[in-house]
Protein backbone atom coordinates (compact mmCIF):
# COMPACT_ATOMS: atom_id res chain seq x y z
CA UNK A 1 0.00 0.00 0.00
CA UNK A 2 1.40 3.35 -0.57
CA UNK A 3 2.68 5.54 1.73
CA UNK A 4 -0.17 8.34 3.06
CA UNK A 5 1.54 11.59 4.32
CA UNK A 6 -0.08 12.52 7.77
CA UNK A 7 -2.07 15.83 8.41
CA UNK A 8 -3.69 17.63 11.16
CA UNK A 9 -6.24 16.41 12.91
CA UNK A 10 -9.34 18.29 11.85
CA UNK A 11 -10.74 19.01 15.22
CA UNK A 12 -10.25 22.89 16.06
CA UNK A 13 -6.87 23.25 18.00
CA UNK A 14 -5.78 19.67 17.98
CA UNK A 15 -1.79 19.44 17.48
CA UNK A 16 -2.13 15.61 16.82
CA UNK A 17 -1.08 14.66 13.26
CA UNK A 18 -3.10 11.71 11.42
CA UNK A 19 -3.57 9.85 8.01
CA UNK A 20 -7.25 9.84 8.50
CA UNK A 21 -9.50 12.97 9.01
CA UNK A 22 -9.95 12.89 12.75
CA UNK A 23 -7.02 11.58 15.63
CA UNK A 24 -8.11 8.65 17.50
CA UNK A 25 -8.94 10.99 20.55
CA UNK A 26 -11.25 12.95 18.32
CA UNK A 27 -12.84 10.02 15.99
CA UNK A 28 -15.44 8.52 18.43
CA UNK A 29 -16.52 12.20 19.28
CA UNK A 30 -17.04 12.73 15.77
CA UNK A 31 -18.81 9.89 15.37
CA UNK A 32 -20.92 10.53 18.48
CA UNK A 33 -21.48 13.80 17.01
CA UNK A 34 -22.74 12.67 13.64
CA UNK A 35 -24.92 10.02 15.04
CA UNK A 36 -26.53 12.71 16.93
CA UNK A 37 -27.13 14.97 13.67
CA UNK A 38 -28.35 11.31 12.27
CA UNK A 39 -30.91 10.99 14.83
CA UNK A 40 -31.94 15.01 15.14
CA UNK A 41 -32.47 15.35 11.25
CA UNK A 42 -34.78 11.94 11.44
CA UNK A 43 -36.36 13.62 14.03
CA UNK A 44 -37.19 17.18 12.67
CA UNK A 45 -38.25 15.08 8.99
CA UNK A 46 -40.96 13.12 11.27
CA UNK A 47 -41.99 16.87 12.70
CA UNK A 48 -42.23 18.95 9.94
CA UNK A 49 -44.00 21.94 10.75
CA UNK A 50 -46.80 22.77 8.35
CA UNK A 51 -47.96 26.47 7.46
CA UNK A 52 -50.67 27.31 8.87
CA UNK A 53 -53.35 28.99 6.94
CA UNK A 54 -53.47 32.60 7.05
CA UNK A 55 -56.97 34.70 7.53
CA UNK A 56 -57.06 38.41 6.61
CA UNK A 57 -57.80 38.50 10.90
CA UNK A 58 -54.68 36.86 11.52
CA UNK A 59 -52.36 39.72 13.91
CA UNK A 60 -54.93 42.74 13.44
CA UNK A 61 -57.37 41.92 16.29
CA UNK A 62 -57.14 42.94 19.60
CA UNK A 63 -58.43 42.65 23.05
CA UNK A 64 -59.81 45.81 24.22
CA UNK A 65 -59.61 44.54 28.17
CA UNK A 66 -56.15 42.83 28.28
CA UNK A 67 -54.20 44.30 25.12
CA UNK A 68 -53.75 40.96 23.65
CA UNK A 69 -54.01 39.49 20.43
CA UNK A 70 -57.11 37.12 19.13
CA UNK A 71 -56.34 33.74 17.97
CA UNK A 72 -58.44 31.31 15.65
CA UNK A 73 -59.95 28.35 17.55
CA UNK A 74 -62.27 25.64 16.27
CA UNK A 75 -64.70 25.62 18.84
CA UNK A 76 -66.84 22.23 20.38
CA UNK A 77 -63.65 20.68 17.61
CA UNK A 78 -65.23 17.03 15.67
CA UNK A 79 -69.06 17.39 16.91
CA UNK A 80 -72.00 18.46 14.47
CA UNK A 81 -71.51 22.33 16.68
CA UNK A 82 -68.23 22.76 15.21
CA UNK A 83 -67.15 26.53 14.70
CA UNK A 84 -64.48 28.79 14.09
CA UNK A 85 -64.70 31.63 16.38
CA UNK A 86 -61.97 33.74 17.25
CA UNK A 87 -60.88 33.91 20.77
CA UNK A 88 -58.48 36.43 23.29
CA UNK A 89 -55.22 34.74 23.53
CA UNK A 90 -55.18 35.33 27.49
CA UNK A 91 -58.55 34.41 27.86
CA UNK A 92 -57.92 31.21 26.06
CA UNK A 93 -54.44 30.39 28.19
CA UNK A 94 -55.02 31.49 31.59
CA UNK A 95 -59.27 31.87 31.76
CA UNK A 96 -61.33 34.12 32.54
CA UNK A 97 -59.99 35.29 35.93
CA UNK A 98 -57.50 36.86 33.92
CA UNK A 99 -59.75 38.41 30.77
CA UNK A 100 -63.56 38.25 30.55
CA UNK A 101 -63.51 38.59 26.89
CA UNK A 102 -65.87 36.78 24.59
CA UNK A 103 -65.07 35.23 21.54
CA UNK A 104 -66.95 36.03 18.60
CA UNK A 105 -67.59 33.82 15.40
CA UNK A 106 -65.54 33.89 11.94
CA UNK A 107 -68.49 34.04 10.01
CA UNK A 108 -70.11 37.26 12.13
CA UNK A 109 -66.78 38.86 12.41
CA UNK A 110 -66.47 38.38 8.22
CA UNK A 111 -69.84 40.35 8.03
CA UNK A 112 -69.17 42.76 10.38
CA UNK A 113 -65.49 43.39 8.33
CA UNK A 114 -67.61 43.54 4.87
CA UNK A 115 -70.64 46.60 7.03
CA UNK A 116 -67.35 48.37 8.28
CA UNK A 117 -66.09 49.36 4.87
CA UNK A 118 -64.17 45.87 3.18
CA UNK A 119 -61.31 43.18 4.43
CA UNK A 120 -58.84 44.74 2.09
CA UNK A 121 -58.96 48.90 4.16
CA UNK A 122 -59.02 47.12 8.00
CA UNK A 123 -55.83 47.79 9.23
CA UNK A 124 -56.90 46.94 13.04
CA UNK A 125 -60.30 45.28 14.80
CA UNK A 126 -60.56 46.43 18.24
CA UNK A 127 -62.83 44.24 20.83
CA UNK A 128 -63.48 47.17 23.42
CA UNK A 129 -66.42 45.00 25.50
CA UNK A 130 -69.20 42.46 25.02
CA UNK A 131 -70.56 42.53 21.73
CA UNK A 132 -68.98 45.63 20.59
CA UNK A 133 -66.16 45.63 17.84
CA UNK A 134 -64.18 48.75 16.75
CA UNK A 135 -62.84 48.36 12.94
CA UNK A 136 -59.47 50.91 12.60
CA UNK A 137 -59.38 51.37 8.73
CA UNK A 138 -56.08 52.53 7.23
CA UNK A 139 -57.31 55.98 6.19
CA UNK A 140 -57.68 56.68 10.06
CA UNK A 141 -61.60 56.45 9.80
CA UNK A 142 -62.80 54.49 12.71
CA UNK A 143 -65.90 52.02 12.93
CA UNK A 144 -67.80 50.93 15.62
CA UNK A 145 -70.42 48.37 15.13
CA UNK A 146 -72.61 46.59 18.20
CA UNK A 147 -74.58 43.73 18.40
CA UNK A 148 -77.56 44.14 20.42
CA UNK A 149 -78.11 39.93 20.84
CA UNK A 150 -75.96 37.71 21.79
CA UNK A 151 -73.58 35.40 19.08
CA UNK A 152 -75.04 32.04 19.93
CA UNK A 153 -71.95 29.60 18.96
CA UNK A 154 -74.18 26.11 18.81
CA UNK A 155 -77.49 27.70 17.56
CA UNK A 156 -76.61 28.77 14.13
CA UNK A 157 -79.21 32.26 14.79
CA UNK A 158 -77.43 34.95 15.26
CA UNK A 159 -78.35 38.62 16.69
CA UNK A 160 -79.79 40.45 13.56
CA UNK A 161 -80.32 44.17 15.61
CA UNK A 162 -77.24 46.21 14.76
CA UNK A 163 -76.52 49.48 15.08
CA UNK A 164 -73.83 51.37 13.64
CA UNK A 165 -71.92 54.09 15.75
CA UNK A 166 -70.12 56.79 13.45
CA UNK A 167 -68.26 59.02 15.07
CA UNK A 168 -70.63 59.21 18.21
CA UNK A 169 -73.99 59.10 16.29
CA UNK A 170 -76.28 56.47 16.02
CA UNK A 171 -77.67 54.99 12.76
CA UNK A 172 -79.98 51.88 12.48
């Protein structure tokens, strides 16, 4: 066999020279090293993370009574009542000790969006109280819409007696 000149060993600051890449000190922690990569990149393949969707509400509303953001949630999840509804974030984490906000429904909040002016001018929704929602358009303009009934989540009826506040007037 011919003759192999020896080189560094390829761990950082290791004086030891070798034919092969690593020194014999160095080779089983290189080995321990890449069986670990071997078994963390098998991992992360099993738990790839997958986008979630995105909803033109996703990061612009807000919780009038703690500060916090709203988060999607499929409410009563798998049963024939299944709903999205969109829910305060502390509310949802730590209960209602912490926040008494309510959640309201996608498809009521989706209305409301389309009364206030469009989806595609909100640039912030406001939850101030119970059944009251405060659309912040990008112009500056702002819109407050109420509901006067409650948002019945299993029902399916919703409250159909809204009134629109503009600037502190009231319009049915």
């Amino acid at each position: 066999m011919p003759y192999k000149p020896k080189r560094p060993c390829a761990h950082p600051g290791c004086p030891a020279l070798t034919d092969k890449q690593f020194c014999e000190a160095h080779a089983k922690q290189d080995a321990r090293d890449y069986a670990h990569e071997a078994i963390i990149d098998r991992r992360a393949a099993r738990h790839q993370q997958v986008p979630s969707e995105t909803t033109p509400f996703t990061g612009i509303i807000k919780c009038g009574i703690c500060g916090s953001g709203y988060r999607r949630k499929h409410a009563a999840a798998g049963s024939k009542y299944e709903k999205l509804v969109w829910i305060c974030a502390t509310f949802n984490t730590l209960g209602k000790e912490h926040c008494a906000a309510q959640q309201i429904p996608e498809d009521i909040l989706l209305t409301k969006a389309e009364e206030a002016g469009g989806l595609e001018d909100l640039q912030e929704v406001q939850m101030p109280g119970p059944f009251a929602l405060t659309f912040i358009c990008k112009d500056g303009r702002q819109v407050e819409l109420a509901c006067v009934r409650r948002w019945p989540i299993a029902r399916g009826v919703y409250g159909t007696q809204d009134v629109l506040l503009l600037s502190g007037g009231f319009f049915t």
